[in-house]
Protein backbone atom coordinates (compact mmCIF):
# COMPACT_ATOMS: atom_id res chain seq x y z
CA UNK A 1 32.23 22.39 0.44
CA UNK A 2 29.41 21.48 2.43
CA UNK A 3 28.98 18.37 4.42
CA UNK A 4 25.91 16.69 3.92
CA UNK A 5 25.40 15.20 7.33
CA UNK A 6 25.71 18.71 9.08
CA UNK A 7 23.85 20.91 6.97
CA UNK A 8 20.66 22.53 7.72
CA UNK A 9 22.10 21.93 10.97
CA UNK A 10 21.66 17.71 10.60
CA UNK A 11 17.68 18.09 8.92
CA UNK A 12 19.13 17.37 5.44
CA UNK A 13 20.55 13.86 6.60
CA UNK A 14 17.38 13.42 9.44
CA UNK A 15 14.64 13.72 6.40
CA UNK A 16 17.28 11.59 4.11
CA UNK A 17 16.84 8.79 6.79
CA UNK A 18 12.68 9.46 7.34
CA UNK A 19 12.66 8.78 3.66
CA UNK A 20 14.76 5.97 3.22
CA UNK A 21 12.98 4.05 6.18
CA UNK A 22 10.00 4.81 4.35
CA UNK A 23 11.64 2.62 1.56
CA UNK A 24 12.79 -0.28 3.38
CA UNK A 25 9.24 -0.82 5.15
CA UNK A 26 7.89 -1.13 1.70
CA UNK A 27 10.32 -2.89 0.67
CA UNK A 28 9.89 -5.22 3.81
CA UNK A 29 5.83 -5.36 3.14
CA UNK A 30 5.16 -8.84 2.05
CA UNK A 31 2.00 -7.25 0.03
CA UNK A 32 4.18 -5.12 -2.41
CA UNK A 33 6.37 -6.78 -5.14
CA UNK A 34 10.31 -6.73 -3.96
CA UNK A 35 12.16 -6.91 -7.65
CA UNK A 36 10.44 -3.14 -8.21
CA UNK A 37 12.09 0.12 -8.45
CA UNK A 38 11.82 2.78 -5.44
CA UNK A 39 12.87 5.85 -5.56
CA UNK A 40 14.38 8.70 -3.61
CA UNK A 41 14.82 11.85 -4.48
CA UNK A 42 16.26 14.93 -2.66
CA UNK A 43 16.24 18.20 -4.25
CA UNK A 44 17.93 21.64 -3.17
CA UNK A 45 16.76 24.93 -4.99
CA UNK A 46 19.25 27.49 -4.74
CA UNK A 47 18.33 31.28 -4.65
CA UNK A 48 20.84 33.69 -4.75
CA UNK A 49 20.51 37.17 -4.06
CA UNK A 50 20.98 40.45 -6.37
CA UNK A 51 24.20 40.83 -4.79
CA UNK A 52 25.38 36.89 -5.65
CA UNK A 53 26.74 36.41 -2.01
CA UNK A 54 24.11 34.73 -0.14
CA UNK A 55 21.73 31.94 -1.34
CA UNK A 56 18.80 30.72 0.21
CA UNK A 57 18.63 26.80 -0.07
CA UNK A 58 15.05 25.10 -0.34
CA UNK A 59 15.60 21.13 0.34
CA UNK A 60 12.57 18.65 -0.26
CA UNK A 61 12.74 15.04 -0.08
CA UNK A 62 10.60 13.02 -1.76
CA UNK A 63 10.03 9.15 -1.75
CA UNK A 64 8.25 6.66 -4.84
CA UNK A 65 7.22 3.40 -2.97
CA UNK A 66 5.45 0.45 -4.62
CA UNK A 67 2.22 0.24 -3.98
CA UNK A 68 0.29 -2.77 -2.41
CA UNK A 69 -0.33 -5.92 -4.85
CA UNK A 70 -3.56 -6.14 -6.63
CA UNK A 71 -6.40 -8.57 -4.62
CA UNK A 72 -8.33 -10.21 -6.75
CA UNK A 73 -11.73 -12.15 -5.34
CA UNK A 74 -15.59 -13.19 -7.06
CA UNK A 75 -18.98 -11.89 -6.39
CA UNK A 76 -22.05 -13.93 -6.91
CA UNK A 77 -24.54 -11.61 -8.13
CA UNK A 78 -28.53 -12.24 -7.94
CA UNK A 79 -32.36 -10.35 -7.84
CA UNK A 80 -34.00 -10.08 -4.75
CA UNK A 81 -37.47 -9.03 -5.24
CA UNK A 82 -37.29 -7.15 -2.45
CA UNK A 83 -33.77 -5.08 -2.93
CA UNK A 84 -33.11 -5.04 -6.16
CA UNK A 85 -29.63 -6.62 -7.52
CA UNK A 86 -27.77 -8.14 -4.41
CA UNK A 87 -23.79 -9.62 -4.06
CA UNK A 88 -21.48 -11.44 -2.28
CA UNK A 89 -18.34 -12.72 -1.95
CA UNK A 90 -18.06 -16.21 -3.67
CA UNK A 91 -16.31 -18.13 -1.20
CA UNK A 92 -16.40 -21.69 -2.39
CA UNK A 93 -14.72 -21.51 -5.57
CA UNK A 94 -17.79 -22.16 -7.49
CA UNK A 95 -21.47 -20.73 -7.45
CA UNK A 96 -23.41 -23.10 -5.54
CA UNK A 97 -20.62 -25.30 -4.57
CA UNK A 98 -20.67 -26.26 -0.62
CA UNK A 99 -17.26 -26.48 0.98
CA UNK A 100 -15.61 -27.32 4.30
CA UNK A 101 -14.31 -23.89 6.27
CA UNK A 102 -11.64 -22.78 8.16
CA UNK A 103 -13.43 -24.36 11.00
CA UNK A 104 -13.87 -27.53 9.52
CA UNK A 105 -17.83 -27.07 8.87
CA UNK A 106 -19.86 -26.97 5.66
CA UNK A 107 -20.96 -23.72 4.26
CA UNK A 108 -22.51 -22.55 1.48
CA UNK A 109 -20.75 -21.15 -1.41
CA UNK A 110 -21.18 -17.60 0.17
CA UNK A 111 -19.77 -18.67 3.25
CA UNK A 112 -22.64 -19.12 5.38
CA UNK A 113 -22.63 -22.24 7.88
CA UNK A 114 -25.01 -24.79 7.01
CA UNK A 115 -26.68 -26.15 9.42
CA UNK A 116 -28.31 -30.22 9.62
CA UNK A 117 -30.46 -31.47 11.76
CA UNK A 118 -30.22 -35.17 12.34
């Protein structure tokens, strides 16, 4: 029979391992969720002639990976006169609820440093 790892002179086994390192990177990807099913397929079609002595041999590979988790975030929606409905990102956790940021200074609940003068 045919060994796998030669045939197609090696191209079979070289896409087999393109495909599978597809699958551990994803698998690897903090962002996707590990416990879920991926999937490899590789298919040969098989053609034979009228004659039934020589087949031509189509091989496709074909990976199913998990896709990235959902993100989830807020938008604090308003009227401005001037544009029409506006948004942005609620940052604070609450509309109109200051908060200390990464850098250790207030901001607004948008995100936007606020600034005191003493």
């Amino acid at each position: 029979m045919i060994d796998l790892t030669n045939f197609a002179e090696g191209a079979v086994a070289e896409r087999f391992n393109i495909e599978l390192q597809k699958i551990l990177e994803n698998i690897a990807d903090p962002n996707t969720d590990p416990k879920k099913a991926r999937k490899l397929t590789l298919t040969l079609t098989v053609k034979a002639d009228e004659k039934r002595d020589i087949a031509n041999v189509s091989i496709q590979t074909k990976t199913v990976t998990v896709p990235a988790r959902e993100i989830e975030t807020k938008i604090i929606m308003d009227y401005d006169p001037r544009s029409g409905i506006v948004g942005a990102e609620l940052k604070s956790g609450a509309k109109g609820q200051m908060f200390i940021d990464q850098d250790g200074e207030v901001a607004d609940d948008k995100g936007n440093k606020v600034v005191r003068f003493k």
